[in-house]
Protein backbone atom coordinates (compact mmCIF):
# COMPACT_ATOMS: atom_id res chain seq x y z
CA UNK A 1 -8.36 -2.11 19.70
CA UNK A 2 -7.21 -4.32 16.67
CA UNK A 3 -9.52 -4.76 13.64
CA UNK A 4 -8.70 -7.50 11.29
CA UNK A 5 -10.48 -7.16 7.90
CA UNK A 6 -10.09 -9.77 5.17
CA UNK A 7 -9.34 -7.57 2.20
CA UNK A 8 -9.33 -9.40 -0.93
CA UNK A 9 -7.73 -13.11 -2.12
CA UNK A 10 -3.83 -13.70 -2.63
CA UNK A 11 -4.63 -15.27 -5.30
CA UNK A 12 -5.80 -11.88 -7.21
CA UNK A 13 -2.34 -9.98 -6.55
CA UNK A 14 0.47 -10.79 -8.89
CA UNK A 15 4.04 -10.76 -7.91
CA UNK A 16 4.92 -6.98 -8.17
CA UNK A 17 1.29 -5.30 -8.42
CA UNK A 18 -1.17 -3.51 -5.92
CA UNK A 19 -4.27 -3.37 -5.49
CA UNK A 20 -6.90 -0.91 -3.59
CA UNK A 21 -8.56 -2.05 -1.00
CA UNK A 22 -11.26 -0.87 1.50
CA UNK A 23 -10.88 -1.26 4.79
CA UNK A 24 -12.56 0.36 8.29
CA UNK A 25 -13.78 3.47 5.61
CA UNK A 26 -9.82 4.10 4.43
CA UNK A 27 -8.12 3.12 0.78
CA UNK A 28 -5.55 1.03 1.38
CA UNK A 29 -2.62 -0.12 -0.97
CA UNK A 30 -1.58 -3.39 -0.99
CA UNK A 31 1.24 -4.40 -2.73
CA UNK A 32 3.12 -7.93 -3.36
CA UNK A 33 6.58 -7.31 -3.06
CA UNK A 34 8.15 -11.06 -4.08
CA UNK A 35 5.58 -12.77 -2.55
CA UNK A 36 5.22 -10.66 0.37
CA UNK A 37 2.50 -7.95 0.87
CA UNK A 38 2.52 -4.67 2.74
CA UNK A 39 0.24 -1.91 2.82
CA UNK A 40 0.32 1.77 2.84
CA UNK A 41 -2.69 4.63 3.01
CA UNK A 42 -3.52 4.81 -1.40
CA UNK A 43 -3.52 8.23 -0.52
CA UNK A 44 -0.63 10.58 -0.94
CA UNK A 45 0.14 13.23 1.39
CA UNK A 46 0.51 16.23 -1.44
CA UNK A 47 -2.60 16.38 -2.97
CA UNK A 48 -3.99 12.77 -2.58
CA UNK A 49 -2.59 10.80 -5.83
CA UNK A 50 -3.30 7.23 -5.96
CA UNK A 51 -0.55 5.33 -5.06
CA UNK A 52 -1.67 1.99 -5.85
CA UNK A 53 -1.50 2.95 -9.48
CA UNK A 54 2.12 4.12 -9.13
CA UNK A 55 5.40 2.82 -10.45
CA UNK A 56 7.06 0.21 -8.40
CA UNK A 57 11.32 0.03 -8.72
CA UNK A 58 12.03 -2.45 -5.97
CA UNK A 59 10.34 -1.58 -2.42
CA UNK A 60 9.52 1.55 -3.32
CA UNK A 61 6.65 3.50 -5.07
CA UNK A 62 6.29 6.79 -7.03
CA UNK A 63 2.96 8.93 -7.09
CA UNK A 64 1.49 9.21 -10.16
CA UNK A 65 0.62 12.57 -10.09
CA UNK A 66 3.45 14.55 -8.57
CA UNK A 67 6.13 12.09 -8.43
CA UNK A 68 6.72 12.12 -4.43
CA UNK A 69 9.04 8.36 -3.74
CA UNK A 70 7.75 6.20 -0.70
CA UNK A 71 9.26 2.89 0.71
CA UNK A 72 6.52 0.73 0.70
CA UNK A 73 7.80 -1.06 3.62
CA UNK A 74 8.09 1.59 5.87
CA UNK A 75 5.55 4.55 4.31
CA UNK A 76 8.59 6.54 4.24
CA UNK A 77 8.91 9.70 2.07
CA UNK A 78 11.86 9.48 0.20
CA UNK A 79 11.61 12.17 -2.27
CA UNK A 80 9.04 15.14 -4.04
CA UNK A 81 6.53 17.43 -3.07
CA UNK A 82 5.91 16.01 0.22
CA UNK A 83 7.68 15.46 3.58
CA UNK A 84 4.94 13.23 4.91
CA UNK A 85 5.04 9.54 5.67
CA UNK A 86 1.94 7.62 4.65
CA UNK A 87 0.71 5.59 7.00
CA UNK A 88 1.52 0.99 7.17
CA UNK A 89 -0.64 -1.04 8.14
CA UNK A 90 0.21 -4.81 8.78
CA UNK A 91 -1.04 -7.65 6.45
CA UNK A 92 -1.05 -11.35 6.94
CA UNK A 93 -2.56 -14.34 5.02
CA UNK A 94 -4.42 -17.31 6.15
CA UNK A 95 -4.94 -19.30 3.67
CA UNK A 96 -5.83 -17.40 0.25
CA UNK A 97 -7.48 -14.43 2.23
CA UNK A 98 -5.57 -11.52 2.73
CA UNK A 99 -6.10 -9.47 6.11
CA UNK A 100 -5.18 -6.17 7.07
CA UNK A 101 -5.10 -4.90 10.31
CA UNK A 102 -6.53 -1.45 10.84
């Protein structure tokens, strides 16, 4: 069963920044990639480091805490202390609201 949840405003997420959001009792990243916005589980696989507040280098995202690399637009691991994908979830915007679908 699909479960839509408006999430937060467009209008609040800058071009390259993320933001944690709350959705069906899970953190989720979202992130505006270029105008674009995907989003990942805020949690990482190795110990649970808050990827919203990681580095961002193009579609991809480092952990804060252990440095473990994901592709944002995939949840793929790409390098560290993990061999665990996170988990996408799909986003879409009507109007100024941003949904996520969990």
């Amino acid at each position: 069963m699909r479960n839509f949840i408006k999430v937060g405003k467009l209008s609040e997420l800058p071009h390259g920044q993320a933001k944690v959001v709350k959705a069906a009792g899970t953190e989720i990243a979202v992130f505006n990639l270029g105008g674009k916005l995907w989003a990942i589980d805020n949690a990482c696989p190795h110990v649970d480091g808050p990827l919203a507040e990681g580095d961002v280098c193009g579609d991809e995202v480092v952990c804060p805490w252990h440095g473990a690399r994901f592709k944002i637009t995939t949840g793929e691991v790409l390098d560290g202390p993990t061999n665990q994908n996170v988990h996408t979830y799909p986003v879409r915007i009507e109007g100024d609201e941003i949904i996520v679908e969990v």
